[in-house]
N, C-alpha and C. Protein backbone atom coordinates (compact mmCIF):
# COMPACT_ATOMS: atom_id res chain seq x y z
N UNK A 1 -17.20 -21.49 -58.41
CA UNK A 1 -15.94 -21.59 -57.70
C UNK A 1 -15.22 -22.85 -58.17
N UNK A 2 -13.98 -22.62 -58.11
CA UNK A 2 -13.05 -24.09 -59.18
C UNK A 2 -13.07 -25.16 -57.90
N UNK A 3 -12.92 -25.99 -58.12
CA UNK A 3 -12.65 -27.30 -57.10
C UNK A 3 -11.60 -26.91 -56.76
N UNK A 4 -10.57 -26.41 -56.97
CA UNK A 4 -9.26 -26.24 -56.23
C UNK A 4 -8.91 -25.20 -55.44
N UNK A 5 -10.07 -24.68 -55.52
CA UNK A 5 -10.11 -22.81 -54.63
C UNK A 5 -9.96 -22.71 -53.39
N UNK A 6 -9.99 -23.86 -52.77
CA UNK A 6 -9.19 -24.31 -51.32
C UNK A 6 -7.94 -24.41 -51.43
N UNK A 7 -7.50 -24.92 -52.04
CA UNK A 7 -6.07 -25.51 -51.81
C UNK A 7 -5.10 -24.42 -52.51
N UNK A 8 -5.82 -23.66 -53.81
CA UNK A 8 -4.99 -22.64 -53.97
C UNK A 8 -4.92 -21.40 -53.21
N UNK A 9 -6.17 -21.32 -52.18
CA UNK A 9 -6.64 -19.86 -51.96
C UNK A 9 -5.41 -20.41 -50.39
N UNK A 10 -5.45 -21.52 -49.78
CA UNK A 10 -4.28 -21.84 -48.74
C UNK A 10 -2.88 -21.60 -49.35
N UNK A 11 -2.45 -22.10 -50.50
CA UNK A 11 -1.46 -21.68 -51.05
C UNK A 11 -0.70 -19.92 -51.31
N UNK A 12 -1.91 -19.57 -51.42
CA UNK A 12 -2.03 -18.14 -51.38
C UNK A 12 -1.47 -17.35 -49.97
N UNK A 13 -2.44 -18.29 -49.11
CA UNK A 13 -1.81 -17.33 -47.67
C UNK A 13 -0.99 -17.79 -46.75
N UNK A 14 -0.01 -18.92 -47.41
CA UNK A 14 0.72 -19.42 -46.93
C UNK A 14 2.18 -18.28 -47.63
N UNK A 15 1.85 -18.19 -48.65
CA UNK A 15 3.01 -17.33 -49.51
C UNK A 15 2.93 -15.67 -49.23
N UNK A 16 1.57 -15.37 -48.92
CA UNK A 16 1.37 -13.89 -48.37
C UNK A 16 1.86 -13.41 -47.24
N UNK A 17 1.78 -14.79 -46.27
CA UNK A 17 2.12 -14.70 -44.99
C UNK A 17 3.86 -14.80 -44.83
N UNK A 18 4.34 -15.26 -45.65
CA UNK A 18 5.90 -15.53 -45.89
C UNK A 18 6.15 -13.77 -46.60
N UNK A 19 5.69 -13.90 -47.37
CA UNK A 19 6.08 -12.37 -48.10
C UNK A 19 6.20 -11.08 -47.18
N UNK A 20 5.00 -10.69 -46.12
CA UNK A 20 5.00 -9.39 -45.02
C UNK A 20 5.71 -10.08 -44.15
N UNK A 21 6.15 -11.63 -43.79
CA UNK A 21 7.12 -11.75 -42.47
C UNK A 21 8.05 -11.31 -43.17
N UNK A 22 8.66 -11.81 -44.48
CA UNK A 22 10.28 -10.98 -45.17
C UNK A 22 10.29 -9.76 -45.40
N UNK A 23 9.23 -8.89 -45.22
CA UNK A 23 9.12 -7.77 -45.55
C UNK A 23 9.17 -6.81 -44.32
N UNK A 24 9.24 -7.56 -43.31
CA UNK A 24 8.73 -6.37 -42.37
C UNK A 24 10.08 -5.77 -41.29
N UNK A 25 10.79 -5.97 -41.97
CA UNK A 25 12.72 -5.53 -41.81
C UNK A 25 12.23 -5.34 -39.64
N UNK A 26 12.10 -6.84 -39.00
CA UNK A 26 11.03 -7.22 -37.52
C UNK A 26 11.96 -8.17 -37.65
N UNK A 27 13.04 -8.37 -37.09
CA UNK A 27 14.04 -9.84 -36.91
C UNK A 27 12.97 -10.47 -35.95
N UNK A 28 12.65 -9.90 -34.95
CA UNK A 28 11.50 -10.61 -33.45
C UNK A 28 10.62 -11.48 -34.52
N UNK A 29 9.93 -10.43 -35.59
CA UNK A 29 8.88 -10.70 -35.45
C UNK A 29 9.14 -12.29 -36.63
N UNK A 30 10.04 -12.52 -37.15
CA UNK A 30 10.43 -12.98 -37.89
C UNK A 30 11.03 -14.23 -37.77
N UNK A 31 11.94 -14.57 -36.65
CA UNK A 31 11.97 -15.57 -35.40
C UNK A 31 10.52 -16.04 -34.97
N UNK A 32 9.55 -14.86 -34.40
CA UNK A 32 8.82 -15.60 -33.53
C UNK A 32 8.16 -16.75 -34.42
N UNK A 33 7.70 -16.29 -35.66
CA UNK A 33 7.03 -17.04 -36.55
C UNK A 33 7.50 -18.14 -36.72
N UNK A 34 8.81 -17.63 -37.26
CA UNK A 34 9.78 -19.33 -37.46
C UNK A 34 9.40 -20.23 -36.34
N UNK A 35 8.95 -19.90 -35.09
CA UNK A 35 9.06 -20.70 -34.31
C UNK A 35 7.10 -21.42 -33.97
N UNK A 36 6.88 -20.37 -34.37
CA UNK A 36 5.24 -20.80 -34.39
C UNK A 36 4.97 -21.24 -35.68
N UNK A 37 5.62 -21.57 -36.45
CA UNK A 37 5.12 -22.05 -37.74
C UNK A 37 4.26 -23.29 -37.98
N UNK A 38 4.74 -24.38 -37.80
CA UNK A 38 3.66 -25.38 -37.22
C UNK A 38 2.39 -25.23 -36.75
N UNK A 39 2.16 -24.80 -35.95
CA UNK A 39 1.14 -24.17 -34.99
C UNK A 39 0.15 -23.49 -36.26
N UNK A 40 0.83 -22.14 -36.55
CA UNK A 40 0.23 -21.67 -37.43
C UNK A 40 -0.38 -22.41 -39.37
N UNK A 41 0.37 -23.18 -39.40
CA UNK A 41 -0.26 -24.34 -40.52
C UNK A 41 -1.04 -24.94 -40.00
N UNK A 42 -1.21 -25.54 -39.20
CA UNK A 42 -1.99 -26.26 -38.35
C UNK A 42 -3.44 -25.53 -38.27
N UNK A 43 -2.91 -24.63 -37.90
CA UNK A 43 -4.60 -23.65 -37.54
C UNK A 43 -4.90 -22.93 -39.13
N UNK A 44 -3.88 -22.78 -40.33
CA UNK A 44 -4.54 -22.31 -41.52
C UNK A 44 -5.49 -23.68 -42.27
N UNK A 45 -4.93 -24.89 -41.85
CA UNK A 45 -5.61 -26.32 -42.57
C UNK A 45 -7.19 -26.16 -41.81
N UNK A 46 -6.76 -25.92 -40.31
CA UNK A 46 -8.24 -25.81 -39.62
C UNK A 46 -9.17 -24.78 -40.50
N UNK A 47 -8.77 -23.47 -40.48
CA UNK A 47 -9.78 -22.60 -41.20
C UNK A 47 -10.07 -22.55 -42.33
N UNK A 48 -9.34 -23.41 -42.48
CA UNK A 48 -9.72 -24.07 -44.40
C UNK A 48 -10.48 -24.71 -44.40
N UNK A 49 -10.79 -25.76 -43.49
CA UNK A 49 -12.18 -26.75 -43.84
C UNK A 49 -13.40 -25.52 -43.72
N UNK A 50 -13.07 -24.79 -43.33
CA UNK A 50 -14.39 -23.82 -43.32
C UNK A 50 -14.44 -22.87 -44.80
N UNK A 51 -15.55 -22.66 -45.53
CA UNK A 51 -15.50 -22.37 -46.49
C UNK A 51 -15.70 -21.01 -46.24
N UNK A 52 -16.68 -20.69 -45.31
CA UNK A 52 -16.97 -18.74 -45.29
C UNK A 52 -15.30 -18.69 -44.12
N UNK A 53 -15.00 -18.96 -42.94
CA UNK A 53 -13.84 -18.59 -42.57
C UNK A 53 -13.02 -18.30 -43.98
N UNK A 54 -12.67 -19.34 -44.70
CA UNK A 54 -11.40 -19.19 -45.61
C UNK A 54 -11.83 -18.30 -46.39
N UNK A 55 -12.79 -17.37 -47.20
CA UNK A 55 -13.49 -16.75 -47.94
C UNK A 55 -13.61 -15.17 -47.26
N UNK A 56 -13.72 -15.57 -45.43
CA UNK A 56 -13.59 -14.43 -44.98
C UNK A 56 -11.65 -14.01 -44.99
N UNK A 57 -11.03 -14.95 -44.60
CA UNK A 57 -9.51 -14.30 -44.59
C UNK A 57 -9.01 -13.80 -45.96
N UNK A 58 -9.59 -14.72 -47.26
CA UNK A 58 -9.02 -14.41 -48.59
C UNK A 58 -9.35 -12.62 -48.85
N UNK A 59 -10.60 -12.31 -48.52
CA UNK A 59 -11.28 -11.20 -48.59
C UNK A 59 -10.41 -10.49 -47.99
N UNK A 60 -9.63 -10.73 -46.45
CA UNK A 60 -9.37 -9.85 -45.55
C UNK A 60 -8.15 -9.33 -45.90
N UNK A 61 -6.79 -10.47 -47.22
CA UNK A 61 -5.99 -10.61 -47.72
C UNK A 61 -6.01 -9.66 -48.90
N UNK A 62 -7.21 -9.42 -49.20
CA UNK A 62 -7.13 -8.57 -50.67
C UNK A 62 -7.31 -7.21 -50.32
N UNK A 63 -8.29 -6.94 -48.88
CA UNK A 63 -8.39 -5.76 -48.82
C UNK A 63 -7.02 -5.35 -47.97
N UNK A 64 -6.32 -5.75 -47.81
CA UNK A 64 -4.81 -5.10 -47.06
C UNK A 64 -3.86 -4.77 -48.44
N UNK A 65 -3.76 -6.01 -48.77
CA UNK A 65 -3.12 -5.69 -49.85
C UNK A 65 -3.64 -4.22 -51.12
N UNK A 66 -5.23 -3.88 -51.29
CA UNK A 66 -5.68 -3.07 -52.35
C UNK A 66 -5.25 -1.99 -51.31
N UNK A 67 -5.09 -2.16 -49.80
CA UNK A 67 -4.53 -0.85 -49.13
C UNK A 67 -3.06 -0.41 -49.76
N UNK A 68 -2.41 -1.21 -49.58
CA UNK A 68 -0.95 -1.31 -49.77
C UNK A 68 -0.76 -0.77 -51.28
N UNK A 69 -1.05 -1.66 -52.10
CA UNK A 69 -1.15 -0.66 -53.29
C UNK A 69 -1.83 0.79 -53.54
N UNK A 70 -2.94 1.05 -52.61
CA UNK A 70 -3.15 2.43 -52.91
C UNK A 70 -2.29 3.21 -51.91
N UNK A 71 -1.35 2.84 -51.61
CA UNK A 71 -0.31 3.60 -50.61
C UNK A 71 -1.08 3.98 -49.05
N UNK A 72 -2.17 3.80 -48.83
CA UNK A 72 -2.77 4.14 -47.66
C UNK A 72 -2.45 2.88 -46.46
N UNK A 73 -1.13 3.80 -46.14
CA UNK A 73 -0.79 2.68 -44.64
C UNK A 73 -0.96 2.99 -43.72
N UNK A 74 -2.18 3.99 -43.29
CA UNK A 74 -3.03 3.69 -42.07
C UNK A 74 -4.28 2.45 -42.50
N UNK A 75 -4.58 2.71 -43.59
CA UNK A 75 -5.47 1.30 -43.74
C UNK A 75 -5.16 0.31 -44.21
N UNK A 76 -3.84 0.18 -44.39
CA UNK A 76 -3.42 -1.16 -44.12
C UNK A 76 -3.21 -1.45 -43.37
N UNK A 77 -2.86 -0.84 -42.32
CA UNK A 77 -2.20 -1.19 -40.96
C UNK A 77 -4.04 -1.41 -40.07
N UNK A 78 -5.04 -0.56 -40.38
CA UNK A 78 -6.24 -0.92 -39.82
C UNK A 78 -6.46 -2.41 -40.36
N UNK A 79 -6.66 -2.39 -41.30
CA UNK A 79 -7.62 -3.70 -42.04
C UNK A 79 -6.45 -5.46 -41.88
N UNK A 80 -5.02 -4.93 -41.40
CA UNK A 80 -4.20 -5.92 -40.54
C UNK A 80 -3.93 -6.17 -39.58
N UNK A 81 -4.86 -5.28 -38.73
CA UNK A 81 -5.26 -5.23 -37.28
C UNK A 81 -6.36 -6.30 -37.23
N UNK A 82 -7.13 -5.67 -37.70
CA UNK A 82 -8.57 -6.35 -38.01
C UNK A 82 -8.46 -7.74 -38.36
N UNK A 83 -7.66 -8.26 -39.29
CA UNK A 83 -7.74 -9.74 -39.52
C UNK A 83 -7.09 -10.67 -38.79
N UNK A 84 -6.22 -9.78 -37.81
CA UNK A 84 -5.30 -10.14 -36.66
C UNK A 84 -6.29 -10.90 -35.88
N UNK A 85 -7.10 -9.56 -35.48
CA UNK A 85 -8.33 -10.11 -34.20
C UNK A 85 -9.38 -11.29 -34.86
N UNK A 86 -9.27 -10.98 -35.82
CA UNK A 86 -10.71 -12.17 -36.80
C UNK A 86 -9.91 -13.30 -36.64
N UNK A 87 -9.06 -13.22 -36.59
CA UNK A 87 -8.11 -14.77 -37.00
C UNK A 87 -8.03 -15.44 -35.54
N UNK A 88 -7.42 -14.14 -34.22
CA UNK A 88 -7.44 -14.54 -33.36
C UNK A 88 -8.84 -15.14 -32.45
N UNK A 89 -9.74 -14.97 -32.99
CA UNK A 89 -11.25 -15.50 -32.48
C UNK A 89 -11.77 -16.84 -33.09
N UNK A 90 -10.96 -16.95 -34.08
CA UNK A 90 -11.47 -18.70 -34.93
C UNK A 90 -10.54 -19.02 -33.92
N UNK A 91 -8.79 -19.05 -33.55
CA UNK A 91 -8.20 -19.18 -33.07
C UNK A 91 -8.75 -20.16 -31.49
N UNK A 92 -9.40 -19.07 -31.04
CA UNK A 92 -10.17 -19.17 -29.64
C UNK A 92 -10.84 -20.12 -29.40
N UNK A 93 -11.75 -19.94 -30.62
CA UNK A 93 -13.23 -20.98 -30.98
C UNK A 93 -12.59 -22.29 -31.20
N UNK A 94 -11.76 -22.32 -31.56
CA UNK A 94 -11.08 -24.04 -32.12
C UNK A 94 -10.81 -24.90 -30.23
N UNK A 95 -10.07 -23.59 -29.81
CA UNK A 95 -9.16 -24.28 -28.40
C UNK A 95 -10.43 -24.86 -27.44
N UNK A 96 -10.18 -25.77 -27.05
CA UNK A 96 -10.73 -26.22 -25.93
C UNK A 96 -11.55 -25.37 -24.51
N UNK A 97 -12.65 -25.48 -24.08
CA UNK A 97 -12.75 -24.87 -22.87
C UNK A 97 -12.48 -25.47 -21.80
């Protein structure tokens, strides 16, 4: 693995994550982000110090996308469900009890 496979593989889903918010013709959903953006960098730097977290989202990033290219958008729409909830459980685990 390159020494920089952190910082590019964040680079990566910082630009992926910009790409389906412009893509998803969702003004809401598109605002809301703008407005959680912070928040959400904040928590991608967090799951970056983790090497299997970040390894698990990069994974979770390729298999939506190999959906998307094979035109199957019920499994893209499954396997972006799915990383929704995975994301939302590091999410959890970080916050305070």
């Amino acid at each position: 693995m390159r020494r920089d496979w952190r910082k590019r593989c964040l680079a990566f889903d910082l630009v992926l994550h910009s790409w389906w918010t412009s893509r998803s013709d969702n003004p809401w959903l598109v605002a809301d982000l703008k407005r959680h953006y912070q928040f959400l960098r904040i928590f991608q730097r967090w799951v970056g110090r983790d090497p299997a977290a970040l390894r698990q989202a990069y994974t979770e990033h390729r298999a939506i996308l190999a959906a998307i290219k094979a035109g199957e958008q019920t499994g893209a729409h499954r396997r972006l469900r799915e990383h929704i909830r995975h994301s939302a459980r590091l999410v959890q685990q970080a916050l305070p009890r």
